[in-house]
N, C-alpha and C. Protein backbone atom coordinates (compact mmCIF):
# COMPACT_ATOMS: atom_id res chain seq x y z
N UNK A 1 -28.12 58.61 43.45
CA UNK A 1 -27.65 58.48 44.81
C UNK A 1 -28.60 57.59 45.59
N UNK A 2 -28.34 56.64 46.24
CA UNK A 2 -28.98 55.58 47.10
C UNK A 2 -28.94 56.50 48.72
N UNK A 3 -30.42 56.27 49.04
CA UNK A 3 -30.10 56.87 50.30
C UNK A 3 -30.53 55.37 51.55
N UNK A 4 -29.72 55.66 52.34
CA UNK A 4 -29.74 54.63 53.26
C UNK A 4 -31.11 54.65 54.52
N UNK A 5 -31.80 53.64 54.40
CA UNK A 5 -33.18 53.98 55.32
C UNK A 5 -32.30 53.13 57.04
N UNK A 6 -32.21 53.89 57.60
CA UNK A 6 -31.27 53.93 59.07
C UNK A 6 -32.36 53.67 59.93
N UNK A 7 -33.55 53.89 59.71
CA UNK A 7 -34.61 53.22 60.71
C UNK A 7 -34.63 51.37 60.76
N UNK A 8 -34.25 51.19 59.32
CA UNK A 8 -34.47 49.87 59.34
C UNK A 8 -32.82 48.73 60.05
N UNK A 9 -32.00 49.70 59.14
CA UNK A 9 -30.70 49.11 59.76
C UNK A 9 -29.93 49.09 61.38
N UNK A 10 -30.55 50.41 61.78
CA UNK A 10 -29.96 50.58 63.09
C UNK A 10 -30.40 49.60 64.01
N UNK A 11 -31.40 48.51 64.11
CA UNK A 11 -31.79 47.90 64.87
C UNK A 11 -30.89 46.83 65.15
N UNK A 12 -30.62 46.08 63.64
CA UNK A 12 -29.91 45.53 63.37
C UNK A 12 -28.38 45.59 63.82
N UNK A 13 -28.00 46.26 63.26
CA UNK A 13 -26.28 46.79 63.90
C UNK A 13 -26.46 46.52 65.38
N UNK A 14 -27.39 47.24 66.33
CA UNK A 14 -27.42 47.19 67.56
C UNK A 14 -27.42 45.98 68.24
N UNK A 15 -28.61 44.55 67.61
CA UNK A 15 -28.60 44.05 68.09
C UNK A 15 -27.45 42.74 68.08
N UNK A 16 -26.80 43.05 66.63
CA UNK A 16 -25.46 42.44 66.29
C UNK A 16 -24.26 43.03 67.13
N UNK A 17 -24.33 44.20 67.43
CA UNK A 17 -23.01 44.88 68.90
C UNK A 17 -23.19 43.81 69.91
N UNK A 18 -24.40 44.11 70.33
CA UNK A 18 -25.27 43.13 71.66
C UNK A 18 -24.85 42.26 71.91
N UNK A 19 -24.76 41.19 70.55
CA UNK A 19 -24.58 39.61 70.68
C UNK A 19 -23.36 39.57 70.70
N UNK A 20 -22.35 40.42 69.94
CA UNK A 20 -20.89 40.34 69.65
C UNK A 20 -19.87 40.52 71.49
N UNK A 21 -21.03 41.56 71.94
CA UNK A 21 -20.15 42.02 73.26
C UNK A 21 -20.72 40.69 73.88
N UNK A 22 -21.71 40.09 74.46
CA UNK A 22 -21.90 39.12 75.08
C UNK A 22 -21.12 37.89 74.72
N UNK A 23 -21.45 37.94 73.82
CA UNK A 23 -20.62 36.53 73.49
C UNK A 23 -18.83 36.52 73.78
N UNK A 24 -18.19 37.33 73.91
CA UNK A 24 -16.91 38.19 74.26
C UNK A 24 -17.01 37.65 75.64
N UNK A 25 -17.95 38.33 75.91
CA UNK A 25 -17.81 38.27 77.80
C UNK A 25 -18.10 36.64 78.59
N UNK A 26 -18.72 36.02 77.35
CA UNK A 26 -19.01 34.61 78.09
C UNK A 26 -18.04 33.70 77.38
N UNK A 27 -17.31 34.41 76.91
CA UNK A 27 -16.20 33.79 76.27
C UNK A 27 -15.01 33.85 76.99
N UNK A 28 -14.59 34.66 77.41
CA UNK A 28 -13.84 35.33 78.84
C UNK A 28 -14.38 34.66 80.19
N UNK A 29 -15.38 34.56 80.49
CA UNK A 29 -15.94 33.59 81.63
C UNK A 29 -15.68 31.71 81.50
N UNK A 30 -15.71 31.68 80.94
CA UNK A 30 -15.46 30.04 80.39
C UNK A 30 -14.23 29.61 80.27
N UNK A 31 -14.27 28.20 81.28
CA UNK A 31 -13.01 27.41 81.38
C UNK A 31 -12.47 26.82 80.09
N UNK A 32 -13.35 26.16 79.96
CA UNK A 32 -13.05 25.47 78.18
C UNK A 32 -14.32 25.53 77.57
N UNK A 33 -13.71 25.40 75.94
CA UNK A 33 -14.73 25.86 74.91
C UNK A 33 -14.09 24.55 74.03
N UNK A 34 -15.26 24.25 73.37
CA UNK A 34 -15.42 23.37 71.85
C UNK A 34 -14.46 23.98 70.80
N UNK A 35 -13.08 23.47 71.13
CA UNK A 35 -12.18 24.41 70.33
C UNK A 35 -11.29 25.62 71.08
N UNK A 36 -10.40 25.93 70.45
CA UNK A 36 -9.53 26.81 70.99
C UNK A 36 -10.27 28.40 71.57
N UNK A 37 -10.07 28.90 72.43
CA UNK A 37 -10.80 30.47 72.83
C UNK A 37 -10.11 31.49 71.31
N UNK A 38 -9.14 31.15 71.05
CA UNK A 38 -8.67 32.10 69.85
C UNK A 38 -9.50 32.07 68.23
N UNK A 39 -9.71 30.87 68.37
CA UNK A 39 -10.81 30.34 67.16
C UNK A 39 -11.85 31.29 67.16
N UNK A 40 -12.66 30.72 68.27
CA UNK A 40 -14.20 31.10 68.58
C UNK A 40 -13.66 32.75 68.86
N UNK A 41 -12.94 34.18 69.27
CA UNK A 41 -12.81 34.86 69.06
C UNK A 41 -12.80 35.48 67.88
N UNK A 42 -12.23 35.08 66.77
CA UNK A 42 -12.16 35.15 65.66
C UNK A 42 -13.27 34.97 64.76
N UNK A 43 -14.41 34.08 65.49
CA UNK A 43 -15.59 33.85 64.33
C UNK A 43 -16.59 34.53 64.90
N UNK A 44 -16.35 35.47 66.01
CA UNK A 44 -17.16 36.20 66.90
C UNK A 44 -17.43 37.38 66.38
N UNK A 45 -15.93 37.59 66.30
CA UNK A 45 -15.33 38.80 65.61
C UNK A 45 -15.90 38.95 64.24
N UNK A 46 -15.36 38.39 63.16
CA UNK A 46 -15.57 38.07 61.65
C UNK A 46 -16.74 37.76 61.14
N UNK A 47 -17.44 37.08 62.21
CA UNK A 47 -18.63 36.36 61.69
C UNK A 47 -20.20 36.95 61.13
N UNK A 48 -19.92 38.60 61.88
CA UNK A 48 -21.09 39.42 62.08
C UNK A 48 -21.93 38.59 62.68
N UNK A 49 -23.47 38.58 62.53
CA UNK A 49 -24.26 38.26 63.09
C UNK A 49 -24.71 36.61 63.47
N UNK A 50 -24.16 35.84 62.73
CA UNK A 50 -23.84 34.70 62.66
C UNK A 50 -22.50 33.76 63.72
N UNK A 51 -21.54 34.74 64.23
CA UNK A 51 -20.91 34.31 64.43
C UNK A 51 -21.16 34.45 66.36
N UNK A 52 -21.18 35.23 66.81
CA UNK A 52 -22.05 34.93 67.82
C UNK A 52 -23.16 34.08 68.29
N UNK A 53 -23.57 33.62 67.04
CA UNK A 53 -25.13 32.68 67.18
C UNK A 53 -24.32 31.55 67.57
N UNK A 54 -23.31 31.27 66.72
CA UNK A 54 -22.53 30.10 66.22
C UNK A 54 -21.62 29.83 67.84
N UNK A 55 -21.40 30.70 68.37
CA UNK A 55 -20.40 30.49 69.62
C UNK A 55 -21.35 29.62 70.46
N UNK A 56 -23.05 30.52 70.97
CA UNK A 56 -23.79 29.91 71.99
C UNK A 56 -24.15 28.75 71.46
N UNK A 57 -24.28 28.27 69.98
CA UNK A 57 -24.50 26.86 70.26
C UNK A 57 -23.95 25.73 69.84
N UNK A 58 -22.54 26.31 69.59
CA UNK A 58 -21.71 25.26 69.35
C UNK A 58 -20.47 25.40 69.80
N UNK A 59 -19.93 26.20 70.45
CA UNK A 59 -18.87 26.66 71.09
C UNK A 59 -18.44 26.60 72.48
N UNK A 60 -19.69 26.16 73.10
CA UNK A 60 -20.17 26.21 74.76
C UNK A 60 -19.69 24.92 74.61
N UNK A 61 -19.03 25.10 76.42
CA UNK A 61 -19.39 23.24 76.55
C UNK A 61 -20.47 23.60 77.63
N UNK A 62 -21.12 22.27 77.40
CA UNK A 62 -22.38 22.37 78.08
C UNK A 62 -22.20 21.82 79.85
N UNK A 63 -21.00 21.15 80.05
CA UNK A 63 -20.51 20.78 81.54
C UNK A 63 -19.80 21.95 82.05
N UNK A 64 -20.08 22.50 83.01
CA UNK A 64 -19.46 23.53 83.62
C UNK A 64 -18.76 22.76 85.35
């Protein structure tokens, strides 16, 4: 039986919620995005921890 060390993972998970809900919400704030809003939802979503990274720096337009 493998036991799961939850001290090490829970940080993780948390700070992947973190980025997932933010990135949601500044995704929802934004006129236009580098690509469709349904896209970048989807790789937000799917992407785990990566995919949030991937929104702030390539998904933004940088002219507001």
């Amino acid at each position: 039986m493998i036991t799961i060390n939850w001290g090490l993972i829970a940080p993780i998970l948390v700070i992947q919620f973190i980025l997932i809900v933010i990135a949601f919400i500044d995704l929802k704030r934004q006129i236009q995005t580098n690509g469709p809003k349904w896209m970048w939802a989807l790789i937000i979503l799917f992407g785990n921890l990566i995919g949030p990274i991937l929104y702030f720096v390539i998904g933004r337009r940088k002219d507001r």
